[in-house]
Protein backbone atom coordinates (compact mmCIF):
# COMPACT_ATOMS: atom_id res chain seq x y z
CA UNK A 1 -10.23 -1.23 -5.13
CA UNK A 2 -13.66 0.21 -5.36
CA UNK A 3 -14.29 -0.67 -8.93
CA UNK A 4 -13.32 -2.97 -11.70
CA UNK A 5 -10.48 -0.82 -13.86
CA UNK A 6 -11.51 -1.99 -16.65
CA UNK A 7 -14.79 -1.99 -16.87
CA UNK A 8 -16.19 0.32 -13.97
CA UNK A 9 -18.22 -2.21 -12.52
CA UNK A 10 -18.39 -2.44 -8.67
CA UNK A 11 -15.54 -4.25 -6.95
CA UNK A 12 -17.25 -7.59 -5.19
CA UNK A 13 -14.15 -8.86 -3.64
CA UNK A 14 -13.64 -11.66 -6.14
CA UNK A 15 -10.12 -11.98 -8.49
CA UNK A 16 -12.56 -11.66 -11.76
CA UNK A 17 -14.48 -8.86 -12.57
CA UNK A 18 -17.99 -10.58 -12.84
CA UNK A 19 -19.25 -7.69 -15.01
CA UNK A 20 -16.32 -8.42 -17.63
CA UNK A 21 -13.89 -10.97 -16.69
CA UNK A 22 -10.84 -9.36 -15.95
CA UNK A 23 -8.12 -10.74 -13.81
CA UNK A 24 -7.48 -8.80 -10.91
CA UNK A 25 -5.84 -11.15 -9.24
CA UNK A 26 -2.29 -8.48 -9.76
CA UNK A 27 -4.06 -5.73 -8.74
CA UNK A 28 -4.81 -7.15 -5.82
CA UNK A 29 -1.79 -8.61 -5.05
CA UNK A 30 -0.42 -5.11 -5.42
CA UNK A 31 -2.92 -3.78 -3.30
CA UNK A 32 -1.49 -6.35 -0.21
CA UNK A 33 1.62 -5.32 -1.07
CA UNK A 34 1.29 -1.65 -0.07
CA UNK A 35 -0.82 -2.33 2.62
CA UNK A 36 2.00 -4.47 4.17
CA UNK A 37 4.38 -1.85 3.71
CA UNK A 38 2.02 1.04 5.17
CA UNK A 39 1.94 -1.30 8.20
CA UNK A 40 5.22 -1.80 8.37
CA UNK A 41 6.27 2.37 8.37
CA UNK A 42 4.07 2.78 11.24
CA UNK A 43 5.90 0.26 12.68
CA UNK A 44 8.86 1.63 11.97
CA UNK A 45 7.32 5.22 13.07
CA UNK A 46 6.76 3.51 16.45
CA UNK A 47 10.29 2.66 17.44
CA UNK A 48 11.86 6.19 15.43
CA UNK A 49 13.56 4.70 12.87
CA UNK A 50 12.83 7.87 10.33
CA UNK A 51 14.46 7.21 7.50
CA UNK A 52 13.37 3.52 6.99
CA UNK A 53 10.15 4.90 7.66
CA UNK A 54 10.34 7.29 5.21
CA UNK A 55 11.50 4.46 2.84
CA UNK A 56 8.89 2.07 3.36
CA UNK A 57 6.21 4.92 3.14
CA UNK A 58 7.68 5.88 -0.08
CA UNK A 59 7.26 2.15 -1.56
CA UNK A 60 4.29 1.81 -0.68
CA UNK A 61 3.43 5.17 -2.38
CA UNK A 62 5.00 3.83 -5.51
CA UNK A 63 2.37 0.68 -5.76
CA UNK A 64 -0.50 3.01 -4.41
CA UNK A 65 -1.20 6.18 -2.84
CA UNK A 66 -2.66 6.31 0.11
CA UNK A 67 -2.99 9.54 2.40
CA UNK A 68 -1.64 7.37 5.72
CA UNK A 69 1.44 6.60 3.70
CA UNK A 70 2.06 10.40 2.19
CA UNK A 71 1.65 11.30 5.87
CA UNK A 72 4.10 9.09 7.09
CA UNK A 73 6.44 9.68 4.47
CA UNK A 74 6.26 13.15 5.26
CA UNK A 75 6.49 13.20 8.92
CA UNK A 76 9.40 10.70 8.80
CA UNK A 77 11.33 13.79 6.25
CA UNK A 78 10.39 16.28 8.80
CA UNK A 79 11.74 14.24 11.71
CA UNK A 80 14.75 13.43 9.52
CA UNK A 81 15.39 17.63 9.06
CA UNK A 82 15.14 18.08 12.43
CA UNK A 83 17.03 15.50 13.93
């Protein structure tokens, strides 16, 4: 997170906004969450297990996109069509 969603105010790495006080203690939690799962497709990438790969990429794209995750999402559907 680069800035505060509420309020625009530069991220500082804290779970309150210090501009306006808002928890983002969720978002952040959220933010973990996908990062654990983007991890965990390469992972999967690593070993060729495609489809949970493409599972796990897509998860993580539900909580937040990130262009690592769209790729492996899609290269895990390719290898999937062609395998």
């Amino acid at each position: 997170m680069e800035r505060c969603p509420a309020c625009r105010a530069r991220f500082k790495e804290e779970p309150v906004c210090y501009r306006c006080g808002a928890d983002l203690s969720m978002l952040l939690a959220i933010e973990a969450e996908a990062t654990s799962l983007e991890r965990q497709a390469v992972a999967l990438l690593g070993v060729g297990a495609w489809v949970e790969a493409h599972h796990v990429a897509e998860r993580a794209l539900v909580l937040q996109f990130s262009p690592l995750a769209a790729a492996i999402r899609d290269l895990a559907h390719w290898e999937i069509g062609h395998s």
